[in-house]
N, C-alpha and C. Protein backbone atom coordinates (compact mmCIF):
# COMPACT_ATOMS: atom_id res chain seq x y z
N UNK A 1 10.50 222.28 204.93
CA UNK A 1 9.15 222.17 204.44
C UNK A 1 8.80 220.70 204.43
N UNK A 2 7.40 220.69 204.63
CA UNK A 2 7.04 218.91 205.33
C UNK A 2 5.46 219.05 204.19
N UNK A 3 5.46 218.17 203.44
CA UNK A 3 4.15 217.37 202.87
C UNK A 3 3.66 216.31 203.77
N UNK A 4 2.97 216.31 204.49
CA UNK A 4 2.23 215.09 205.20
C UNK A 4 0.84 214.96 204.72
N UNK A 5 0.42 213.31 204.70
CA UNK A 5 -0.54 213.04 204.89
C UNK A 5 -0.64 211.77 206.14
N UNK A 6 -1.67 212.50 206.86
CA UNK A 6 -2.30 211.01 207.62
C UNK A 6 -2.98 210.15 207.77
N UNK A 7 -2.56 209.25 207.63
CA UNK A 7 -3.38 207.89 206.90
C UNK A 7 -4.77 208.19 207.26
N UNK A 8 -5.00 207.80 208.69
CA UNK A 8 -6.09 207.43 209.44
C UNK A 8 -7.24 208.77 209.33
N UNK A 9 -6.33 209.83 209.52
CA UNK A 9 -7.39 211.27 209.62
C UNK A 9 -7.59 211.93 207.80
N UNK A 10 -6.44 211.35 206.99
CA UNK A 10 -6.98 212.26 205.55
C UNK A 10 -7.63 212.08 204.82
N UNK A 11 -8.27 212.92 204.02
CA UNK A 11 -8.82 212.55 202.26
C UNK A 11 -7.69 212.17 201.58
N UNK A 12 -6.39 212.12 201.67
CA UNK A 12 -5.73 211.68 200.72
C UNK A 12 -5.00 210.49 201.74
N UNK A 13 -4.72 209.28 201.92
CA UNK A 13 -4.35 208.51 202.45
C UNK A 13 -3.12 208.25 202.42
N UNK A 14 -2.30 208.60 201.29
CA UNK A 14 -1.06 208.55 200.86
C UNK A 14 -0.81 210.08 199.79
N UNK A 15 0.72 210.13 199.89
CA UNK A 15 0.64 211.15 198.69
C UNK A 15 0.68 210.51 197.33
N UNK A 16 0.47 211.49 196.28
CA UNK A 16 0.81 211.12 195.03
C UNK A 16 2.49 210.48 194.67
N UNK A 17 2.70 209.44 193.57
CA UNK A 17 4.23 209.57 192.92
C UNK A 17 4.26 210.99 192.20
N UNK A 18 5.85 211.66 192.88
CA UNK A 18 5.67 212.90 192.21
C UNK A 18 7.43 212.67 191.87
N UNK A 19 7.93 213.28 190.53
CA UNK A 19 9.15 212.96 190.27
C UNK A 19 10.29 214.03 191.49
N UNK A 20 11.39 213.95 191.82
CA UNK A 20 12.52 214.86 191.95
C UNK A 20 12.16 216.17 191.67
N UNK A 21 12.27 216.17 190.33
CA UNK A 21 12.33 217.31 189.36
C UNK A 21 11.18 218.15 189.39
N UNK A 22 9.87 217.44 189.54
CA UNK A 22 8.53 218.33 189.62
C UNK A 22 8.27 218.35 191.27
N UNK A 23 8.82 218.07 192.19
CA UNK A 23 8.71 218.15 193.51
C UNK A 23 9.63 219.40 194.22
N UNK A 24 10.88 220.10 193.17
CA UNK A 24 11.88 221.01 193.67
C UNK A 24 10.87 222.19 192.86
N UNK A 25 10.38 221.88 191.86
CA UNK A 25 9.75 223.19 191.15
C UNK A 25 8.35 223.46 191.30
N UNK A 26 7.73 222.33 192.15
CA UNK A 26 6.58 223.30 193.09
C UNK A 26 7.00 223.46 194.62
N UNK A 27 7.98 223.42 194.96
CA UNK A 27 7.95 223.94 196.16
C UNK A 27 8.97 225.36 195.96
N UNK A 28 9.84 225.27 195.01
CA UNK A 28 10.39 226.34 194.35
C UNK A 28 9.46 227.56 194.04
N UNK A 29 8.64 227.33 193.12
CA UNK A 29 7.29 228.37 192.78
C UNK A 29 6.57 228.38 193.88
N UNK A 30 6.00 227.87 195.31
CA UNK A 30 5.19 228.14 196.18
C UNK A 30 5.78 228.95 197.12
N UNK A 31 7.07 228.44 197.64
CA UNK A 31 7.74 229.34 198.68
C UNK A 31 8.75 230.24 197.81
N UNK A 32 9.16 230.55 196.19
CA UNK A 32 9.91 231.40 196.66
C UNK A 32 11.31 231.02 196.87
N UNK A 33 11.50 230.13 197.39
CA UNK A 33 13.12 229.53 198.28
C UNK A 33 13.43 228.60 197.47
N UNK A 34 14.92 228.64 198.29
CA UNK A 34 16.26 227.30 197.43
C UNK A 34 15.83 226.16 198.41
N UNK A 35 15.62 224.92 197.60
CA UNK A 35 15.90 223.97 197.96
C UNK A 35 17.10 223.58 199.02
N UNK A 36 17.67 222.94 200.03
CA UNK A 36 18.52 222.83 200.57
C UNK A 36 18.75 221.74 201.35
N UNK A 37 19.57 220.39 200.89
CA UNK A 37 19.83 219.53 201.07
C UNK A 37 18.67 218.31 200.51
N UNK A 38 19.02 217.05 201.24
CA UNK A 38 17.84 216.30 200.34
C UNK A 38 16.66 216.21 200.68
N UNK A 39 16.05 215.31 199.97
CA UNK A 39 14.47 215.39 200.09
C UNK A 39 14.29 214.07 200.53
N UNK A 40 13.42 214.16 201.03
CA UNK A 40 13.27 212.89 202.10
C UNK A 40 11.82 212.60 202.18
N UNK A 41 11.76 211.07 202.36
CA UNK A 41 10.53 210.66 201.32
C UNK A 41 10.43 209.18 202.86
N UNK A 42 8.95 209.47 203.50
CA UNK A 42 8.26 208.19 204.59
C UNK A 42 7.97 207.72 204.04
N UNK A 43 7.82 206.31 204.05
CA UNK A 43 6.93 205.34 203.63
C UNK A 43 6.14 204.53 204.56
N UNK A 44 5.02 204.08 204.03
CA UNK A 44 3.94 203.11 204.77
C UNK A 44 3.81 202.04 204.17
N UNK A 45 2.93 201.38 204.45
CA UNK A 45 2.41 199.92 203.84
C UNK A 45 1.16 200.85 202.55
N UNK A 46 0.81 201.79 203.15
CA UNK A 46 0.02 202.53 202.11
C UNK A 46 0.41 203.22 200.97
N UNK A 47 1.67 203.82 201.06
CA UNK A 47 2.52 204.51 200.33
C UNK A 47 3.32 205.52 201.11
N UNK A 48 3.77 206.80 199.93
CA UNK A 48 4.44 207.69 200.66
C UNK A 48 3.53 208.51 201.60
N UNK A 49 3.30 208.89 203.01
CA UNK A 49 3.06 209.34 203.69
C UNK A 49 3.85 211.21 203.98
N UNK A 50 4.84 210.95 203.24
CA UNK A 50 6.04 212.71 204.09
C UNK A 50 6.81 212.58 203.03
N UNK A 51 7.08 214.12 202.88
CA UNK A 51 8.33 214.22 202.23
C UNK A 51 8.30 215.54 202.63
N UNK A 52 10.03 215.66 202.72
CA UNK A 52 10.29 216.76 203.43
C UNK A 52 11.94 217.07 203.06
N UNK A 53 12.33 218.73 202.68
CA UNK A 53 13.66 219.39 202.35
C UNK A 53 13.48 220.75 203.36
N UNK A 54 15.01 220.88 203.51
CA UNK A 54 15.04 222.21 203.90
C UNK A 54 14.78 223.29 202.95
N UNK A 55 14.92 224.42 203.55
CA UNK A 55 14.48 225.29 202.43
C UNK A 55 15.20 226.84 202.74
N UNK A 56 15.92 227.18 201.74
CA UNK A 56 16.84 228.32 201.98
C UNK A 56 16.17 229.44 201.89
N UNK A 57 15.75 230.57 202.59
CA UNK A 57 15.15 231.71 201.97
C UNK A 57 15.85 232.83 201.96
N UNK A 58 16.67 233.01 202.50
CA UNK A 58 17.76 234.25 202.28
C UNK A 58 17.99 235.20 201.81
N UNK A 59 17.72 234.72 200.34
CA UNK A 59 17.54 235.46 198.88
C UNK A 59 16.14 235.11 198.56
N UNK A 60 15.35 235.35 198.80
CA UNK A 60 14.11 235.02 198.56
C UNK A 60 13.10 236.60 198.52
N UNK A 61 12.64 236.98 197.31
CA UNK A 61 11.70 238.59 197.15
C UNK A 61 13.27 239.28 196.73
N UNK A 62 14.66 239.07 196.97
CA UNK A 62 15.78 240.44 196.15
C UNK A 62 15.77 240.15 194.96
């Protein structure tokens, strides 16, 4: 799973600071799925631009 923003084309130019902890538990509550491996965070001269984890669904709806 990938959060992007693009500078040049978005309303949001950068993303928000969002902690660890509140970044695994909305993507946790949106998809449903396990987190899986790390989270990975672009940067710009603007700010964070991407962040992006895998995402386990396996067990995901049993």
């Amino acid at each position: 799973m990938a959060v992007l923003s693009v500078p040049e084309d978005s309303a949001v130019p950068s993303l928000p600071d969002i902690a660890e902890a509140d970044f695994r538990g909305l993507v946790t509550g949106a998809s449903g799925c396990r987190l899986e491996g790390d989270i990975r965070e672009v940067a710009s001269s603007r700010g964070t631009i991407a962040i992006s984890t895998g995402l386990d669904c396996s067990g995901a709806g049993s």
